[in-house]
Protein backbone atom coordinates (compact mmCIF):
# COMPACT_ATOMS: atom_id res chain seq x y z
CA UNK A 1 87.81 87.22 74.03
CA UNK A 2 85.25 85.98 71.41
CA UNK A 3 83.36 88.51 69.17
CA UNK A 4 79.75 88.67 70.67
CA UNK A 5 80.29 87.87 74.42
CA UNK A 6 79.91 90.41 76.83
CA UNK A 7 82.56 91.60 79.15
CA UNK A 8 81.72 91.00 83.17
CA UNK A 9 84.15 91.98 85.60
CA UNK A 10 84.04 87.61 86.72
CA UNK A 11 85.55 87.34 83.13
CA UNK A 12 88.27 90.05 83.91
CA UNK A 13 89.20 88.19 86.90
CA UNK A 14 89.50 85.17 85.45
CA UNK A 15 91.69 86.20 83.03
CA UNK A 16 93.84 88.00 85.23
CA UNK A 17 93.75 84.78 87.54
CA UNK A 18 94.55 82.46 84.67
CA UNK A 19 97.87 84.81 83.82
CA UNK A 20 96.79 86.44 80.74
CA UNK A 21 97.42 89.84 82.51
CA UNK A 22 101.36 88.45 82.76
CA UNK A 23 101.54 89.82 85.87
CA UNK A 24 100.77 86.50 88.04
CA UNK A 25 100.70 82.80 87.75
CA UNK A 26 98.08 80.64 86.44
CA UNK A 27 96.34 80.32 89.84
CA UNK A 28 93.23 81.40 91.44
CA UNK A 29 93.20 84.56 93.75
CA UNK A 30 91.47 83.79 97.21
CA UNK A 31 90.46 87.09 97.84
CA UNK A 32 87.93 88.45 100.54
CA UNK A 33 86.40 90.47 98.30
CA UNK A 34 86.39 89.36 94.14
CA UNK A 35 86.80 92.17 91.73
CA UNK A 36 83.47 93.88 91.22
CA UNK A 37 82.03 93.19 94.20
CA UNK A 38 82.30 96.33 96.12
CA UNK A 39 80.97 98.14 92.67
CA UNK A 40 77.97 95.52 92.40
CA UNK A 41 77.07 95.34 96.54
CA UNK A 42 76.69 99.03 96.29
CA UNK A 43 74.35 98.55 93.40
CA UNK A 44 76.17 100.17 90.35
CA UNK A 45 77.29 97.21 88.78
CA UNK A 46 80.42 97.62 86.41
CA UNK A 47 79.11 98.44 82.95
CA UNK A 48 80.48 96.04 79.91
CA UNK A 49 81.78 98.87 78.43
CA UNK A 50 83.93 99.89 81.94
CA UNK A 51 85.23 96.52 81.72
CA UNK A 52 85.67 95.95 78.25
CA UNK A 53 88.28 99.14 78.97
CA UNK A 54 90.12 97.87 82.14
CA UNK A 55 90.47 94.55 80.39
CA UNK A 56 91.80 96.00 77.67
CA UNK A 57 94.49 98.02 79.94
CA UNK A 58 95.12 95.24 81.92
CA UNK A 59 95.52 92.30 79.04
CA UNK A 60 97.21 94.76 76.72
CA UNK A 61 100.48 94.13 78.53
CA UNK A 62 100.86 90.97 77.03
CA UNK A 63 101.41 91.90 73.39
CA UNK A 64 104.31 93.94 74.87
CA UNK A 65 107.57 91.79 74.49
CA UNK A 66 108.53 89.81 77.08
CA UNK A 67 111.62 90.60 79.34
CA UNK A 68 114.38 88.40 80.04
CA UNK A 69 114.81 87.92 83.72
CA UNK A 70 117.76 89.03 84.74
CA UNK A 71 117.84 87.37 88.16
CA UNK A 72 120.76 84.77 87.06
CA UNK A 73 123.23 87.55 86.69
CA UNK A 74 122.78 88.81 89.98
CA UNK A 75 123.15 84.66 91.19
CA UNK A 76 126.36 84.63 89.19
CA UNK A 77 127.52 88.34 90.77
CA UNK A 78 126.63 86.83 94.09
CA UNK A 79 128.20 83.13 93.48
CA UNK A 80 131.63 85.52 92.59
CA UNK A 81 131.27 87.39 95.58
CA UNK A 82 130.95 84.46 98.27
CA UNK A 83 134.25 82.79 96.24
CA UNK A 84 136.09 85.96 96.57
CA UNK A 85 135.77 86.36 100.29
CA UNK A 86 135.98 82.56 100.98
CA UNK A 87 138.97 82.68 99.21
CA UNK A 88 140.35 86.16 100.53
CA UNK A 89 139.62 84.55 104.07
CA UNK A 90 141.10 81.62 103.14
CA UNK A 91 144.60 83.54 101.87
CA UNK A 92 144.41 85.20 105.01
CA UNK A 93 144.11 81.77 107.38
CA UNK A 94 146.96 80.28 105.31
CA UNK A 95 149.29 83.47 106.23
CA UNK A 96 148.33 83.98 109.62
């Protein structure tokens, strides 16, 4: 965020739309009711200061290292598996 501007609870959900939370995709969140909303229909707006701090929790987890996905080894471990029975089931065809 620039030095100067004032932190709104739209520009916390844009941010956390746009991905710079790292916890979704750079895509807009159709949601029934925005972030702040509730806070703002019952007339206590978010204060800057309440949002400066839950965009700082929430943003904060991208200067934490990214982790490697992992979801290929479990393709691979699952790739060996089907081979192993196809081929166990195959042994077994070939004997019968």
């Amino acid at each position: 965020m620039r030095p100067g501007t004032i932190d709104t609870a739209d520009r916390l959900r844009s941010d956390i739309d746009h991905g710079r939370s790292g916890d979704k995709v750079d895509f807009p969140d159709a949601a029934a009711a925005p972030l702040g909303t509730d806070d703002e229909a019952g007339g206590t707006p978010p204060s800057p200061r309440r949002v400066a701090v839950a965009r700082a929790g929430t943003i904060k987890q991208l200067e934490q290292p990214a982790r490697r996905a992992r979801g290929h080894q479990f393709a691979w471990l699952l790739a060996l598996l089907v081979a192993g029975l196809l081929a166990g089931c195959g042994l077994w065809m070939f004997l019968l």
